[in-house]
N, C-alpha and C. Protein backbone atom coordinates (compact mmCIF):
# COMPACT_ATOMS: atom_id res chain seq x y z
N UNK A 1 24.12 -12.04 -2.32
CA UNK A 1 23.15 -13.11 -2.24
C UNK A 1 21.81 -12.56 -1.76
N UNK A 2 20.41 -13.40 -2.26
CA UNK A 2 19.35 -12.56 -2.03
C UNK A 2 18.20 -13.95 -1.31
N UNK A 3 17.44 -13.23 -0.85
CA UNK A 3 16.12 -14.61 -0.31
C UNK A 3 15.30 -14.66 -1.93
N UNK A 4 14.60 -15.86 -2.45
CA UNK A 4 13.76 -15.09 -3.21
C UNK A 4 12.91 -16.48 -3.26
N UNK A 5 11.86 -15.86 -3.93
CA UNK A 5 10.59 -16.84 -4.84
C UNK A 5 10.39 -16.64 -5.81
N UNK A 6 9.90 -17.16 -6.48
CA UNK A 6 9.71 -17.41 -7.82
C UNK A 6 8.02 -16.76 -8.31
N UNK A 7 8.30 -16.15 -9.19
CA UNK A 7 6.70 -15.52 -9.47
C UNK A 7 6.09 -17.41 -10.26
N UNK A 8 4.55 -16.66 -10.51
CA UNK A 8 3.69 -18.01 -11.10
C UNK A 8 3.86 -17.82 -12.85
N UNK A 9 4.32 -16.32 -13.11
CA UNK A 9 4.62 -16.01 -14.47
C UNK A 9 5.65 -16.51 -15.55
N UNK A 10 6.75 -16.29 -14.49
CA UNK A 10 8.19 -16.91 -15.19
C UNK A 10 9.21 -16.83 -14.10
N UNK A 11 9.41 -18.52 -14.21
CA UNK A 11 10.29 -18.73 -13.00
C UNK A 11 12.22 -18.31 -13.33
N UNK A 12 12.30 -17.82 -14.35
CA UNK A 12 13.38 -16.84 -14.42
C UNK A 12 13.65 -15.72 -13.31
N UNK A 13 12.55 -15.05 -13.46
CA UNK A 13 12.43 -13.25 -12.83
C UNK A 13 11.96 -13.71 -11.24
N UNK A 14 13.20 -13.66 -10.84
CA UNK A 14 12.41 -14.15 -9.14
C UNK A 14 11.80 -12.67 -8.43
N UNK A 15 10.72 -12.73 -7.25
CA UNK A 15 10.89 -12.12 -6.13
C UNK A 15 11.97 -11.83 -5.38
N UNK A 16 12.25 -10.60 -4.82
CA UNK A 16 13.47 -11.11 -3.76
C UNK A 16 12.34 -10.59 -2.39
N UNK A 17 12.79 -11.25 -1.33
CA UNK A 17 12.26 -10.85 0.01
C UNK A 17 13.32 -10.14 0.35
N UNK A 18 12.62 -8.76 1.01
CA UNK A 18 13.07 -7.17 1.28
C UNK A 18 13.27 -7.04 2.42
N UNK A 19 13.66 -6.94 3.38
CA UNK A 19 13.44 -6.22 4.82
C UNK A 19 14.01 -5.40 4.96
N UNK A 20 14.35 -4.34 3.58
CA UNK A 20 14.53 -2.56 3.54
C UNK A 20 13.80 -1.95 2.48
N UNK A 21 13.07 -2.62 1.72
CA UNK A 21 12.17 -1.69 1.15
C UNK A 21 10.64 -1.48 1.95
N UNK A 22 10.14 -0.30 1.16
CA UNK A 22 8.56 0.35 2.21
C UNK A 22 7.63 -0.73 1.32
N UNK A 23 7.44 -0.60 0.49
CA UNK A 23 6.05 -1.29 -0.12
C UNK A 23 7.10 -2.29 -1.55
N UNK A 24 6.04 -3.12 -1.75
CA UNK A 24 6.01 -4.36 -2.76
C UNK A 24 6.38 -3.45 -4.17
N UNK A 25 7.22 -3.95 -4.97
CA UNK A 25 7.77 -3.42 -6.27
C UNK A 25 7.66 -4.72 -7.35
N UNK A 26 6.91 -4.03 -8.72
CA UNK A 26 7.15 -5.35 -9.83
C UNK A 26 7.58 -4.24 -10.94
N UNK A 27 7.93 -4.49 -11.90
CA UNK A 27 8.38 -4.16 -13.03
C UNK A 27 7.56 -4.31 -14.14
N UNK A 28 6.78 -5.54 -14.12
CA UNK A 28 6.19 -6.09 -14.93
C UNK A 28 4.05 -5.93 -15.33
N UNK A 29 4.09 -4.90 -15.99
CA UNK A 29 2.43 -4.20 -15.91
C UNK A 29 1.69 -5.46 -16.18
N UNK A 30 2.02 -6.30 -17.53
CA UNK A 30 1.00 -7.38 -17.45
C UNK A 30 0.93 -8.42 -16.14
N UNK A 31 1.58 -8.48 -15.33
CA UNK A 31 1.53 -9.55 -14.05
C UNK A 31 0.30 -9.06 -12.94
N UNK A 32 0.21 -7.75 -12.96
CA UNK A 32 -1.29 -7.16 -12.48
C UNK A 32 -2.74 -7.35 -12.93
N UNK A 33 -3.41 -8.38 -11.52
CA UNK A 33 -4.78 -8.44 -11.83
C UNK A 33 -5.37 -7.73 -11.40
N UNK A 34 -5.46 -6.43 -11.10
CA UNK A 34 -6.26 -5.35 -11.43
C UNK A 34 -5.08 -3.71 -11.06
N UNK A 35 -4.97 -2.93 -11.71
CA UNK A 35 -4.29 -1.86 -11.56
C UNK A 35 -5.10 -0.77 -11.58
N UNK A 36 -4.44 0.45 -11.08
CA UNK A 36 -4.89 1.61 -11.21
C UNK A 36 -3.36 3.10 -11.67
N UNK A 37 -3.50 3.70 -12.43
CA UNK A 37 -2.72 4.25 -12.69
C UNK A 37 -2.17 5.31 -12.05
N UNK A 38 -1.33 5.70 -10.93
CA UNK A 38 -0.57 6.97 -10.73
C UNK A 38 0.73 7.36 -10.66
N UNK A 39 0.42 8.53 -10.95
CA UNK A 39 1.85 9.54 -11.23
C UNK A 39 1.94 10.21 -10.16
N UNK A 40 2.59 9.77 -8.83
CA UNK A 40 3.12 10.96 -7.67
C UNK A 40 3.58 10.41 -6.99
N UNK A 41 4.96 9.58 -7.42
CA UNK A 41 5.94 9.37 -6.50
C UNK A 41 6.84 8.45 -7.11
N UNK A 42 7.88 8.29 -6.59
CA UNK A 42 9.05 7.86 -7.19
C UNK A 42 9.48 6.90 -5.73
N UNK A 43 10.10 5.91 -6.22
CA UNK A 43 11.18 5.04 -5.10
C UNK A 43 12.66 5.32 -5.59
N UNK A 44 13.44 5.61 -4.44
CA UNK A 44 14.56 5.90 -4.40
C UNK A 44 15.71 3.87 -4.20
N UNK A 45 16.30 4.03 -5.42
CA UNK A 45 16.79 2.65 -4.93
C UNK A 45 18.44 2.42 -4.52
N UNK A 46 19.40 1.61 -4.47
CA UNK A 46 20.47 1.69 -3.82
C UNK A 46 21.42 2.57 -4.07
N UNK A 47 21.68 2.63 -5.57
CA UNK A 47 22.63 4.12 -5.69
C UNK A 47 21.80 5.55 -5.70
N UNK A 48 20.75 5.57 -5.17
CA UNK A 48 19.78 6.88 -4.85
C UNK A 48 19.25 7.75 -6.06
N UNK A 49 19.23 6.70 -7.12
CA UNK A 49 18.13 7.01 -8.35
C UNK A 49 17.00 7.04 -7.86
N UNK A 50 16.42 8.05 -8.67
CA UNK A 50 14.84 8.06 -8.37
C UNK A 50 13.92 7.14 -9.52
N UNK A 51 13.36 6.20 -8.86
CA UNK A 51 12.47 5.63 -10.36
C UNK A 51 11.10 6.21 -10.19
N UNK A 52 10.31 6.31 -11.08
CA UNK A 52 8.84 6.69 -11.13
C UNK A 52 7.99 5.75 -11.23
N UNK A 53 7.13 5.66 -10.00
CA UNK A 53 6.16 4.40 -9.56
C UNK A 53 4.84 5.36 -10.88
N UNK A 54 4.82 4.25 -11.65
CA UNK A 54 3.51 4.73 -12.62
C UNK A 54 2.38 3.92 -12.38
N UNK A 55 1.68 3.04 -10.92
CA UNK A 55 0.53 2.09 -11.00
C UNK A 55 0.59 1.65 -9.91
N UNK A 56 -0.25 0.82 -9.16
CA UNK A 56 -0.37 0.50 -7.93
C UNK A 56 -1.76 -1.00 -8.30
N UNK A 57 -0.98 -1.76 -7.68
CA UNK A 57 -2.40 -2.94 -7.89
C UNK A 57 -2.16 -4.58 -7.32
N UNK A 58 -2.91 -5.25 -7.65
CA UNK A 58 -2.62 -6.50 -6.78
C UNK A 58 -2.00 -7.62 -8.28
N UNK A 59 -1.17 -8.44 -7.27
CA UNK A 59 -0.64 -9.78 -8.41
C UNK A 59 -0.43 -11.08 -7.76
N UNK A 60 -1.07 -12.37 -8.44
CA UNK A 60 -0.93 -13.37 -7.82
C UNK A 60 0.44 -13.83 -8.01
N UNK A 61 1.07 -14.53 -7.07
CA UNK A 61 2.22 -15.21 -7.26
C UNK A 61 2.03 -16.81 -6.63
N UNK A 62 2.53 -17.63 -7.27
CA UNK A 62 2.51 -19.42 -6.59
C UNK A 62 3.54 -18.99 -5.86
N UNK A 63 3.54 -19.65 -4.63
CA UNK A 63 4.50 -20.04 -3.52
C UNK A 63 4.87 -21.52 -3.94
N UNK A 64 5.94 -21.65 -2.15
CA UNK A 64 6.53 -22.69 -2.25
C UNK A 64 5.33 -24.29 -1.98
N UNK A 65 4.47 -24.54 -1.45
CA UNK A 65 3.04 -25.27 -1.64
C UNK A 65 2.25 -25.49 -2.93
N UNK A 66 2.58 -24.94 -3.74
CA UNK A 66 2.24 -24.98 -4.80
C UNK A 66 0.90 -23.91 -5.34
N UNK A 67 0.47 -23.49 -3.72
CA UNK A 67 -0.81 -22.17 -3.60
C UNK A 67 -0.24 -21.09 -4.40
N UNK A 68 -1.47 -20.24 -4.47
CA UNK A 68 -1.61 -18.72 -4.83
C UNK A 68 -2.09 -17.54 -3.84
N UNK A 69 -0.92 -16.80 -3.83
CA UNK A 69 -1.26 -15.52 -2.74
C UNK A 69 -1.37 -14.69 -3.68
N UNK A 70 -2.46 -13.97 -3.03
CA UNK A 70 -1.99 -12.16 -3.93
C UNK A 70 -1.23 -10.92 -2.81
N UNK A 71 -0.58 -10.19 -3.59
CA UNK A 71 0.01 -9.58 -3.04
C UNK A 71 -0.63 -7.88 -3.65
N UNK A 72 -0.81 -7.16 -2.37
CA UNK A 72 -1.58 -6.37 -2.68
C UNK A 72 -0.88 -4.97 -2.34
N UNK A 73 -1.17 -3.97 -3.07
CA UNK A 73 -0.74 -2.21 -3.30
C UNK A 73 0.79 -2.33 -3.30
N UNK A 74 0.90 -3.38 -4.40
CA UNK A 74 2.13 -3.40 -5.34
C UNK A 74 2.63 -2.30 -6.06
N UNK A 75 3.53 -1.77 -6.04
CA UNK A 75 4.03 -0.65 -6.95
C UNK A 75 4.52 -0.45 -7.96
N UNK A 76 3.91 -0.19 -9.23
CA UNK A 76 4.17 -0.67 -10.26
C UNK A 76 6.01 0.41 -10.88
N UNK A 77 6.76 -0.22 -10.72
CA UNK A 77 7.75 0.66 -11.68
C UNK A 77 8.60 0.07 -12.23
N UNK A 78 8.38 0.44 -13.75
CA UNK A 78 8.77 -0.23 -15.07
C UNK A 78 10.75 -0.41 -15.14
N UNK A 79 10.96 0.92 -14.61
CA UNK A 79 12.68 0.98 -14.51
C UNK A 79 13.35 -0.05 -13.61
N UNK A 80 12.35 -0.27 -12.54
CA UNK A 80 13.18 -1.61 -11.40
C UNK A 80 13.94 -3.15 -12.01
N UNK A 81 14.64 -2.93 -11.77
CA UNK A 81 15.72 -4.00 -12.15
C UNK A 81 15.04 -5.90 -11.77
N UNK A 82 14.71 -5.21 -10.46
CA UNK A 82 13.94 -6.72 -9.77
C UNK A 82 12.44 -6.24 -8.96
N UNK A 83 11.84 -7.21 -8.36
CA UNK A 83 10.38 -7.42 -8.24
C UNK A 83 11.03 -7.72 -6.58
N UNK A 84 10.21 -6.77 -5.97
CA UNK A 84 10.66 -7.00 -4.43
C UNK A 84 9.16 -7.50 -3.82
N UNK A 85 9.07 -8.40 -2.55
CA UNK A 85 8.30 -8.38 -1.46
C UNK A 85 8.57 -7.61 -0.59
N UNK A 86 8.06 -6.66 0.54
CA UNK A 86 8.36 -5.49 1.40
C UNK A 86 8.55 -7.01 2.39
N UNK A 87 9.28 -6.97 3.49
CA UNK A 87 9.04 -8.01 4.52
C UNK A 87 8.61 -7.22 5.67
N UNK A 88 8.85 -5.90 5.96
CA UNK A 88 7.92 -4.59 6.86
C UNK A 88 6.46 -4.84 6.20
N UNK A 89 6.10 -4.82 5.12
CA UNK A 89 5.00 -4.58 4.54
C UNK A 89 4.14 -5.84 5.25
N UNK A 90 4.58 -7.31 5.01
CA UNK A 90 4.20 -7.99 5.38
C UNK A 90 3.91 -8.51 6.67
N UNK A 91 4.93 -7.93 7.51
CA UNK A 91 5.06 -7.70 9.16
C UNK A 91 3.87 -7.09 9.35
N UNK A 92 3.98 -5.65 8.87
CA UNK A 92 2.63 -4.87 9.59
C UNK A 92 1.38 -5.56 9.17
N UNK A 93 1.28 -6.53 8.12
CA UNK A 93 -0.52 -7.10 7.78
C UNK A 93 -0.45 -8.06 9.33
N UNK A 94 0.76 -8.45 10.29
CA UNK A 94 0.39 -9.79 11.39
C UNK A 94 1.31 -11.05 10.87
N UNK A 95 2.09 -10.88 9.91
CA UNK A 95 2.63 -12.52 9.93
C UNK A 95 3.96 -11.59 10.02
N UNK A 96 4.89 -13.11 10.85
CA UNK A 96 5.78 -12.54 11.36
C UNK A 96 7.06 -13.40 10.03
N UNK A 97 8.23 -13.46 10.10
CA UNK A 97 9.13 -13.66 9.10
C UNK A 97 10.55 -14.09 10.27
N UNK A 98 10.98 -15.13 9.89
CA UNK A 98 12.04 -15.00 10.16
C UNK A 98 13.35 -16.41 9.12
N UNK A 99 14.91 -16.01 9.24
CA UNK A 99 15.38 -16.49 8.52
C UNK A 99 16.73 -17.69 9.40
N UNK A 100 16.87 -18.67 8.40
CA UNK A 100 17.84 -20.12 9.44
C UNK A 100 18.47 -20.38 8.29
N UNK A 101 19.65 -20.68 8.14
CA UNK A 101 20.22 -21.98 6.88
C UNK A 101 19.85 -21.33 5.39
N UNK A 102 19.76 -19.98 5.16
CA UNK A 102 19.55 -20.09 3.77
C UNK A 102 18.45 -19.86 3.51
N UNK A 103 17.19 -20.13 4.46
CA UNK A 103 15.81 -19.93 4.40
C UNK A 103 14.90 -19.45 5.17
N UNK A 104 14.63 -18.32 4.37
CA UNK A 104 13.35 -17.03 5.38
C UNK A 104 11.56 -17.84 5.15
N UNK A 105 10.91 -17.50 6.01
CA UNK A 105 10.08 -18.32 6.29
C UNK A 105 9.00 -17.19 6.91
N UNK A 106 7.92 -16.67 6.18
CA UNK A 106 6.69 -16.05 6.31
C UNK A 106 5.73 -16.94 7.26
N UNK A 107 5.52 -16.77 8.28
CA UNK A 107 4.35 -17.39 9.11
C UNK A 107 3.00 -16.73 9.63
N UNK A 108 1.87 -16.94 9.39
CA UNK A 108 0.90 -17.11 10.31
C UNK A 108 0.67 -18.14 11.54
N UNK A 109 0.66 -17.67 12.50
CA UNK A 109 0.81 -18.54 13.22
C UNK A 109 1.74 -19.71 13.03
N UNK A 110 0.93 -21.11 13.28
CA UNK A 110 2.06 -22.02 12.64
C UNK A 110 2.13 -22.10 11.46
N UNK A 111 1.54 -22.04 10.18
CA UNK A 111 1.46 -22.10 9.55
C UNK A 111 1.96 -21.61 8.52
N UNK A 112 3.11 -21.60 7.38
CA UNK A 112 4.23 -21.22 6.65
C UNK A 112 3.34 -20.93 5.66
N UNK A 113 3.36 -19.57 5.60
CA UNK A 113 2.54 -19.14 4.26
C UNK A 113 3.66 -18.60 2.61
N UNK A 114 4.69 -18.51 3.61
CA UNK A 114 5.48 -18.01 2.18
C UNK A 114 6.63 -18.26 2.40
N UNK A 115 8.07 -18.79 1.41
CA UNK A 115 9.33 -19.49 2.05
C UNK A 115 10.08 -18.87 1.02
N UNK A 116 11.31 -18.28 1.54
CA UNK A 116 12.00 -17.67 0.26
C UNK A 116 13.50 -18.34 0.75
N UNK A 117 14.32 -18.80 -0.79
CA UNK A 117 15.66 -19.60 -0.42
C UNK A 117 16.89 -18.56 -1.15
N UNK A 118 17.99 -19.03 0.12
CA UNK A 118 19.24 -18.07 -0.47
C UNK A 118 19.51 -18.20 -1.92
N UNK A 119 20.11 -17.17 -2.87
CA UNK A 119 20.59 -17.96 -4.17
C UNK A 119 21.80 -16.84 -4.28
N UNK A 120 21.65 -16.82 -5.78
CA UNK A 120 22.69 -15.81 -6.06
C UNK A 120 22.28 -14.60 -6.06
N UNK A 121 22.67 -13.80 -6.37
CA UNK A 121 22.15 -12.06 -6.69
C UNK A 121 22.32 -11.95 -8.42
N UNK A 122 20.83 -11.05 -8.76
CA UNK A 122 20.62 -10.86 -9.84
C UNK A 122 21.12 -9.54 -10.67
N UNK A 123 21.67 -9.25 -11.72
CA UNK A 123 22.38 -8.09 -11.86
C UNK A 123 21.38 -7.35 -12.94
C-alpha cells in the first residue's frame, strides 16, 4: 500500500509520497514546465537497478484543494515505474509531514498544503 496524489495530467498515474527517496522522480518528459537536460547520474531503485536520470526541472501538480503547486528539481527518469514526491525533500524546504488513518498530510504551519491517501500499490 502507498500514500499518493494524483498528478493535474492524468488522474490514472498517481504521485506516491516517499519518505525514502533523495529527490522528486517523474517518468513523464511532457509533464515538465521547464527542463534542462543531464546525463550524470542514475537512481538506484528497490531491487538495486540503476536507472538513468536524463533531465531535471519543475512540474505543476493540482492537490487535494483543488490548487496548483510546483514541484521543483524533479528528476526526470523515463525507466521509473512511478512518479515519487521526496517527503525528506520536502522536510528540508520547512514544511513538516506527518501521517493518521490512511492520511499523510504536508503542512506549513497550520495550513495543509498537500494531502496524500492510502490506496493500493501500483505494479
Amino acid at each position: 500500500e502507498v500514500l499518493m496524489v494524483t498528478s493535474s495530467f492524468d488522474k490514472r498515474v498517481p504521485w506516491i509520497l516517499d519518505s525514502a527517496c533523495t529527490f522528486h522522480i517523474c517518468s513523464h518528459r511532457d509533464w515538465f514546465s521547464d527542463y534542462s537536460d543531464v546525463h550524470n547520474g542514475d537512481v538506484t531503485i528497490g531491487d538495486e537497478s540503476p536507472l538513468e536520470i536524463i533531465g531535471i526541472g519543475s512540474i505543476r501538480i493540482k492537490v487535494h484543494d483543488g490548487t496548483t503547486k510546483v514541484l521543483t528539481n524533479v528528476r526526470h527518469v523515463p525507466r521509473m515505474r512511478r512518479n515519487l514526491i521526496s517527503l525528506g525533500t520536502i522536510e528540508a524546504m520547512g514544511y513538516k509531514w506527518a501521517a493518521n488513518n490512511g492520511v499523510l498530510k504536508v503542512t506549513q504551519g497550520s495550513r495543509v498544503v498537500l494531502k496524500g491517501f492510502k490506496g493500493q500499490s501500483y505494479q
